[in-house]
C-alpha atoms as a PDB file:
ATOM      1  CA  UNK A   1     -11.004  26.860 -12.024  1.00  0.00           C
ATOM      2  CA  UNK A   2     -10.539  24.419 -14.879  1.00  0.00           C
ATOM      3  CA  UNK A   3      -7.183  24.210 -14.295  1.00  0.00           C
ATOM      4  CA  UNK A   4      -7.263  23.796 -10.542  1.00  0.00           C
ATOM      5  CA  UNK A   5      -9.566  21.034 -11.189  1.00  0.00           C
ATOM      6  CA  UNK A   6      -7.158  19.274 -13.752  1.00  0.00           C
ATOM      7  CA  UNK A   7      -4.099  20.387 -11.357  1.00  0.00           C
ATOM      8  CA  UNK A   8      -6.307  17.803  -8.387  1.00  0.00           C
ATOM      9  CA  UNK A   9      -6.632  15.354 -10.986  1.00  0.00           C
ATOM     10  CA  UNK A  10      -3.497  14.591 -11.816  1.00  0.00           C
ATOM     11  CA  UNK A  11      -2.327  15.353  -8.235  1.00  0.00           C
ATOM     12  CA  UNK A  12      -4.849  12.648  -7.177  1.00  0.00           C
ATOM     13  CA  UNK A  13      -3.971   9.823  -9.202  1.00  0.00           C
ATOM     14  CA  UNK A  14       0.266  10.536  -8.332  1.00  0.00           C
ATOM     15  CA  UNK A  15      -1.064  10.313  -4.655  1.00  0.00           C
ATOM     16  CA  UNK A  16      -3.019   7.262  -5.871  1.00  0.00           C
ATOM     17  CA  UNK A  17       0.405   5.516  -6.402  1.00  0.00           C
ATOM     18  CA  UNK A  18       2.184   6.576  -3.611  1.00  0.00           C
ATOM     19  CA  UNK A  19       1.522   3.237  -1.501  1.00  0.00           C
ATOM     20  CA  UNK A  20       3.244   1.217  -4.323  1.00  0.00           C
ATOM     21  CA  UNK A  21       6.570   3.348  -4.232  1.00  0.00           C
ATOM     22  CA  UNK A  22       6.462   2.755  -0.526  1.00  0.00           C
ATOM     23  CA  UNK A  23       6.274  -0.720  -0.746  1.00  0.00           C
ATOM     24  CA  UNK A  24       8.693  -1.487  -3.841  1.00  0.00           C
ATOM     25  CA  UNK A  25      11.326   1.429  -1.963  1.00  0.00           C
ATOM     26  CA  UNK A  26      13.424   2.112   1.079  1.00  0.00           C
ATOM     27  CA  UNK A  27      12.215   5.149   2.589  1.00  0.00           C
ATOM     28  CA  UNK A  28      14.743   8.225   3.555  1.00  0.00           C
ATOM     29  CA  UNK A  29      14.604   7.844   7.633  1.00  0.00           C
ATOM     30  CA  UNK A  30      12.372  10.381   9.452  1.00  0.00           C
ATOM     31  CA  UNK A  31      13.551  11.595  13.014  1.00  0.00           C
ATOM     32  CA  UNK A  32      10.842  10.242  14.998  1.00  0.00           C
ATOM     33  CA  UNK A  33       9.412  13.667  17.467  1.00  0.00           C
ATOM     34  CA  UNK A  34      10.752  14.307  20.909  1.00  0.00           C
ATOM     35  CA  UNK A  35       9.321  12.253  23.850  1.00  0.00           C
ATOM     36  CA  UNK A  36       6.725  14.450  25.491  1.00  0.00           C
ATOM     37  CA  UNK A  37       6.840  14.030  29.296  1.00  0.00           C
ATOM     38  CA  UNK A  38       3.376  14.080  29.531  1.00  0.00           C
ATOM     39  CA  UNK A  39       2.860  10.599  28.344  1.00  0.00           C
ATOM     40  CA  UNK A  40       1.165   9.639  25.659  1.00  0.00           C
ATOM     41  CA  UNK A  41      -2.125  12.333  25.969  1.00  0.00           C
ATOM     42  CA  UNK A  42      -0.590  15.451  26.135  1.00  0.00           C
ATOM     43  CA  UNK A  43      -2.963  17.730  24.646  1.00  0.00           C
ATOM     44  CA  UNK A  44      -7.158  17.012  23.774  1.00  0.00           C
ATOM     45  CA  UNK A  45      -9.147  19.050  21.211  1.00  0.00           C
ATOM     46  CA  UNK A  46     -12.098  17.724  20.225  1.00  0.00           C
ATOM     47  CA  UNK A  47     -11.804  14.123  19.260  1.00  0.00           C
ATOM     48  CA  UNK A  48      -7.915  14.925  18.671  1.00  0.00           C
ATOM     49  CA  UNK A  49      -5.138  14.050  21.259  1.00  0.00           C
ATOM     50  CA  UNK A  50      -1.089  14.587  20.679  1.00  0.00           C
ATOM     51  CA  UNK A  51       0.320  10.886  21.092  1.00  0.00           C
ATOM     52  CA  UNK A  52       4.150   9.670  21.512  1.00  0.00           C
ATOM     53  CA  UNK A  53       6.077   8.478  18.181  1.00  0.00           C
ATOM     54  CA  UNK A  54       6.710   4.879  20.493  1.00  0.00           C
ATOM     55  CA  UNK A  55       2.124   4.574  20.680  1.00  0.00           C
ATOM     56  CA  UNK A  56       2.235   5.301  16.420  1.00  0.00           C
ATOM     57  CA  UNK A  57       1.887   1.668  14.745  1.00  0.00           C
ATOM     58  CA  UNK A  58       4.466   0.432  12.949  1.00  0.00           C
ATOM     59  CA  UNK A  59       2.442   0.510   9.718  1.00  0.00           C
ATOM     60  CA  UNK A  60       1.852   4.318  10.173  1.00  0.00           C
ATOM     61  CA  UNK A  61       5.135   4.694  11.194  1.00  0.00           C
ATOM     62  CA  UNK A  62       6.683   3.146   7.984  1.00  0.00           C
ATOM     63  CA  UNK A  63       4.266   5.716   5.643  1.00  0.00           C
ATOM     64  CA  UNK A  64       4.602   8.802   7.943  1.00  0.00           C
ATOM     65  CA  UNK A  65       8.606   7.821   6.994  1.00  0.00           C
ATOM     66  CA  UNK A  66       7.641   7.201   3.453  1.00  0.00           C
ATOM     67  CA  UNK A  67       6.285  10.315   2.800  1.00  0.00           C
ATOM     68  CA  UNK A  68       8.431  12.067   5.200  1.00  0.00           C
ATOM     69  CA  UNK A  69      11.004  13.331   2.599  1.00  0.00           C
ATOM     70  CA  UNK A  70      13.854  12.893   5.204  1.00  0.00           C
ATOM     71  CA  UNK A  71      12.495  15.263   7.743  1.00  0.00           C
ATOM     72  CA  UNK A  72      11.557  15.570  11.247  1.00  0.00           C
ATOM     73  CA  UNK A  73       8.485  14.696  12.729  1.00  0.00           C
ATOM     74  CA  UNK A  74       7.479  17.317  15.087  1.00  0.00           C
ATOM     75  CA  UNK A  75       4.179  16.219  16.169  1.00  0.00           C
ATOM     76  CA  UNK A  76       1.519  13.439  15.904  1.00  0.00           C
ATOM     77  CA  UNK A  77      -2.019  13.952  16.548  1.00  0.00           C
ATOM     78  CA  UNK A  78      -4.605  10.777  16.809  1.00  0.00           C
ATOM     79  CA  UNK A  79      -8.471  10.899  16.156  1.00  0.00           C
ATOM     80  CA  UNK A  80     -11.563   9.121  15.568  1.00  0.00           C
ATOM     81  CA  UNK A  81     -13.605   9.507  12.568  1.00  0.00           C
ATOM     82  CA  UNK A  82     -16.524   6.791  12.434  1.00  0.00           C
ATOM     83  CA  UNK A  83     -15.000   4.703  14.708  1.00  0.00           C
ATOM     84  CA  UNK A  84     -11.254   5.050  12.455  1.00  0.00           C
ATOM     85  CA  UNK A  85      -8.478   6.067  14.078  1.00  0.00           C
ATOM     86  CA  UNK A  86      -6.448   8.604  11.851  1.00  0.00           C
ATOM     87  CA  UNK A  87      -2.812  10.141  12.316  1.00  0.00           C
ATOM     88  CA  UNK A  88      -1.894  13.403  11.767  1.00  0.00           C
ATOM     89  CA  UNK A  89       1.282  13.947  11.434  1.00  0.00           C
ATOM     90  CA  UNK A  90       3.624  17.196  11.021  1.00  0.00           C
ATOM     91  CA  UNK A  91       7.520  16.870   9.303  1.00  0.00           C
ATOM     92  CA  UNK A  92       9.297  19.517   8.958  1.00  0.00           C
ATOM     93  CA  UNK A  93      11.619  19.085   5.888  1.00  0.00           C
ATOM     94  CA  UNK A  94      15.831  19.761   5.948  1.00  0.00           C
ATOM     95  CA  UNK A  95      14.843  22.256   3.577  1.00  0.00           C
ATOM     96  CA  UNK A  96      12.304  23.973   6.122  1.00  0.00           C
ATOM     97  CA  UNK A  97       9.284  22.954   4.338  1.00  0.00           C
ATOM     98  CA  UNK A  98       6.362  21.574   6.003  1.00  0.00           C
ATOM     99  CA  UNK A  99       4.780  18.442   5.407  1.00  0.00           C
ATOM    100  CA  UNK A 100       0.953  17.279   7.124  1.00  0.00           C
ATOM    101  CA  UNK A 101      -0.256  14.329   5.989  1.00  0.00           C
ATOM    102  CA  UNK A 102      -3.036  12.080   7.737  1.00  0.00           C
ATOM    103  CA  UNK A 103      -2.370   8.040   7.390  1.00  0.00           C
ATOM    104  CA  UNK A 104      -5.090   5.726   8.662  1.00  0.00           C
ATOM    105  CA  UNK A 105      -4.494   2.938  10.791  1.00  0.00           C
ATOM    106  CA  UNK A 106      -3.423   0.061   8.554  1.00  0.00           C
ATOM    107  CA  UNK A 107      -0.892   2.570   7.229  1.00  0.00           C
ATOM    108  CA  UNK A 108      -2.787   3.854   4.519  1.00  0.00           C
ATOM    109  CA  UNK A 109      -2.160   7.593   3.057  1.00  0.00           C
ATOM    110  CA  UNK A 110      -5.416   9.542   3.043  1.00  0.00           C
ATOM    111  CA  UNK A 111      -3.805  12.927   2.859  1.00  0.00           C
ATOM    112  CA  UNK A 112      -0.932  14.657   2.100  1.00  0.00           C
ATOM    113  CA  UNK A 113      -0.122  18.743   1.820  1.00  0.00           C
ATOM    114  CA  UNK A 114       3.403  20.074   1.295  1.00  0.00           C
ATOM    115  CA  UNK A 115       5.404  23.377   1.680  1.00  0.00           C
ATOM    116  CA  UNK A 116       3.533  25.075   4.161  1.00  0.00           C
ATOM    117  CA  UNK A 117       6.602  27.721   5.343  1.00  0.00           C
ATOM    118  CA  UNK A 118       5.118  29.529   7.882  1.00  0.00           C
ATOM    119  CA  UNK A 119       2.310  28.550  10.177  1.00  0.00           C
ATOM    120  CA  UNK A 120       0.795  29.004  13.759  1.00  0.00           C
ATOM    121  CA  UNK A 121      -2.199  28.765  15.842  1.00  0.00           C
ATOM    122  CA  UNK A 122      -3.465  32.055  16.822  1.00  0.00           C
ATOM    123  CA  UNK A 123      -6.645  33.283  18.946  1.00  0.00           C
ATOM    124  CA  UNK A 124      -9.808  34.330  16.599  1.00  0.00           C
ATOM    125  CA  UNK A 125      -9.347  37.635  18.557  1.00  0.00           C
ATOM    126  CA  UNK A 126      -6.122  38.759  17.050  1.00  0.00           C
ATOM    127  CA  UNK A 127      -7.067  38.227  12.975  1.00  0.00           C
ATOM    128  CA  UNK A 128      -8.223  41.473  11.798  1.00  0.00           C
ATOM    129  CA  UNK A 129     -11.810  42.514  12.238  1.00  0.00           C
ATOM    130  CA  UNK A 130     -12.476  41.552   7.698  1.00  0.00           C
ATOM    131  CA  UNK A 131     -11.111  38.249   7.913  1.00  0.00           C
ATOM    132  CA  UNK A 132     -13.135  37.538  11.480  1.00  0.00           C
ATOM    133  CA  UNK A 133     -16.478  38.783   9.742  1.00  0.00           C
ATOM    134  CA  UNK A 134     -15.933  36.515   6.505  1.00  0.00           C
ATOM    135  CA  UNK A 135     -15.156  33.414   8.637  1.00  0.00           C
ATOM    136  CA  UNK A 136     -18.378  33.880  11.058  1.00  0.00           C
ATOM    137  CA  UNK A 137     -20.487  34.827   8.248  1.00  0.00           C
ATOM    138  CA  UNK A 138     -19.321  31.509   6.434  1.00  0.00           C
ATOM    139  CA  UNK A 139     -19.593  29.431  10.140  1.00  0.00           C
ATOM    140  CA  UNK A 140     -23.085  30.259  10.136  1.00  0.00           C
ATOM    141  CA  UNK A 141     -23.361  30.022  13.958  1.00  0.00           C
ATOM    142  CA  UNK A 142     -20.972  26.819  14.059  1.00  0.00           C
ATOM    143  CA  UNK A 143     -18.322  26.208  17.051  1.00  0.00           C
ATOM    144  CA  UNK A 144     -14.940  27.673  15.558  1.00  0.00           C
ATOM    145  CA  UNK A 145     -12.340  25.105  16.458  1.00  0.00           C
ATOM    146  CA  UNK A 146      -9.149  26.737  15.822  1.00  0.00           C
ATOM    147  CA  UNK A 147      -7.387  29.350  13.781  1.00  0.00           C
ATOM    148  CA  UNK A 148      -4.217  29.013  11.882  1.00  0.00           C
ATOM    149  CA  UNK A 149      -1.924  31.910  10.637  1.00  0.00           C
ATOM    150  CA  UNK A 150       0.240  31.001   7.674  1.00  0.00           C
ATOM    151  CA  UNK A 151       1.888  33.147   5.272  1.00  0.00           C
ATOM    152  CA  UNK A 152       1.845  31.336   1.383  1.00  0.00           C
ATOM    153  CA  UNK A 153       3.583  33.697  -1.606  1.00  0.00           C
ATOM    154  CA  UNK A 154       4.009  36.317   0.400  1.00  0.00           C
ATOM    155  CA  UNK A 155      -0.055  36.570   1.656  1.00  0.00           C
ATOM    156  CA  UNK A 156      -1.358  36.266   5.224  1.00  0.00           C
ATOM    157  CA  UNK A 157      -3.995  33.706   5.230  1.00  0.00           C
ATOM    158  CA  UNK A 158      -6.399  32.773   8.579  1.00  0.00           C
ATOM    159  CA  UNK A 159      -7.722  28.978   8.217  1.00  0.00           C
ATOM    160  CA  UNK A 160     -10.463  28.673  10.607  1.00  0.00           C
ATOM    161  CA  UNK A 161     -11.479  24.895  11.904  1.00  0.00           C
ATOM    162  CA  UNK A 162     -14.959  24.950  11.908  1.00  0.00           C
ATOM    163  CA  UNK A 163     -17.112  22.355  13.861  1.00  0.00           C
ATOM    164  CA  UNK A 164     -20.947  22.638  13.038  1.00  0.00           C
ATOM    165  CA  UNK A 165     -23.684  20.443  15.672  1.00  0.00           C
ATOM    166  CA  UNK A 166     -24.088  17.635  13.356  1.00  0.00           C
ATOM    167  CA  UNK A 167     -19.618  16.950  14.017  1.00  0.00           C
ATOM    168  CA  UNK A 168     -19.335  18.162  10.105  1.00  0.00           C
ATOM    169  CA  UNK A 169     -16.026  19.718  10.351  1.00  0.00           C
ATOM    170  CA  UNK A 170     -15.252  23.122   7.532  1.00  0.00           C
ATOM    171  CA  UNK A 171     -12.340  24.742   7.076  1.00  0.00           C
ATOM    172  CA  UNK A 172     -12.183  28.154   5.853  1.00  0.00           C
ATOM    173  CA  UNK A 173      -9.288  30.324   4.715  1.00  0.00           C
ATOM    174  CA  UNK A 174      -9.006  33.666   4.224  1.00  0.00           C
ATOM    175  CA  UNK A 175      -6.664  36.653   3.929  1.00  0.00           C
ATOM    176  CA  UNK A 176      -6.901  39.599   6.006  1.00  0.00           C
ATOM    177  CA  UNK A 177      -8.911  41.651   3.621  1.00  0.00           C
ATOM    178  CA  UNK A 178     -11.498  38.757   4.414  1.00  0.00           C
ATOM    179  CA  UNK A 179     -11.510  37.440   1.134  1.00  0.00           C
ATOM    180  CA  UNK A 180     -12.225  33.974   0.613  1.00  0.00           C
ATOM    181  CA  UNK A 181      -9.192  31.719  -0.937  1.00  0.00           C
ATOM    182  CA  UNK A 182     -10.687  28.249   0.500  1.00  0.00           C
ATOM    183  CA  UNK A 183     -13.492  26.314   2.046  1.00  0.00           C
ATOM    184  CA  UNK A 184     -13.672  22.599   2.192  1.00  0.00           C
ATOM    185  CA  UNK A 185     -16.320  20.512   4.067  1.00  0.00           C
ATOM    186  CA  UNK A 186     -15.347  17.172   5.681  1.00  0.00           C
ATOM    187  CA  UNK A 187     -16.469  15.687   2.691  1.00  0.00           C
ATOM    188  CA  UNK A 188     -14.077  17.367   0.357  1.00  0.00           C
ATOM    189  CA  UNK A 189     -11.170  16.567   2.605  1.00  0.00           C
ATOM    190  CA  UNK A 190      -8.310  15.217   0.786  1.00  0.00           C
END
């Protein structure tokens, strides 16, 4: 735990200077996501809605290709928290990594996760019957979201999007023994 906690640390304050090397620096050029036919609300959940690469500011534009590391935007998502809009955004990387970072409105980097090979939304139905217990036990009663199945060093992990009635969001990860490996409240987001 002690190093985890030192590993954040350090991983915090080289996040902390990201917005300088994206100001003094010419980032590598992101491929912008395909136009969705839809327009620019394809897809709701929650507070969250999918939104065209053209209805992205240019200020979250310029950090989403920042951070980017020359890969392909593959979606955007847009929501609201305390009256801030907040972009999602998921690159995949010419080296098949994934990249989700979230970028506020005035272009600012609020989060940022990389390497995440393998991942995709699955029903709460199909994670085995350990994992499902763990994640409802930890829910205590709250509205699960969504699940997401990603495989990390060879381990199957369930994160579970967790949405209690005061809008306190939770995510919880697991593996499909139902042990625990992570749970962050909206407060301990990035």
């Amino acid at each position: 735990m002690k190093y985890k906690s030192a590993f954040l640390t350090a991983a915090a304050f080289s996040l902390m200077s990201l917005p300088v090397l994206a100001q003094t620096s010419t980032p590598p050029a992101a491929s912008p996501p395909p136009q969705q036919a839809t327009g620019v609300m394809s897809k709701i959940f929650g507070n969250e809605e999918k939104v065209q690469w053209s209805a992205v500011p240019e200020s979250v534009q310029k950090t989403i290709t920042a951070y980017a590391h020359g890969g392909k935007v593959d979606e955007v998502e847009k929501e609201n928290k305390e009256g801030k809009a907040i972009y999602e955004a998921k690159v995949k990387t010419p080296d098949d990594q994934k990249i989700k970072m979230k970028v506020e409105e005035d272009g600012t980097l609020v989060a940022f996760k990389y390497g995440h090979k393998e991942e995709k939304d699955v029903s709460f139905s199909d994670i085995s019957k350990a994992a499902q217990k763990t994640i409802s036990d930890l829910a205590h009663g709250a509205n699960i979201k969504e699940v997401e199945k990603e495989t990390r060093n060879g381990e199957t992990l369930y994160e579970a999007k967790v949405k209690a009635s005061d809008d306190r969001e939770t995510e919880i990860k697991v593996n499909e023994t139902g042990d625990l490996r992570e749970l962050k409240t909206e407060k301990d987001f990035f």
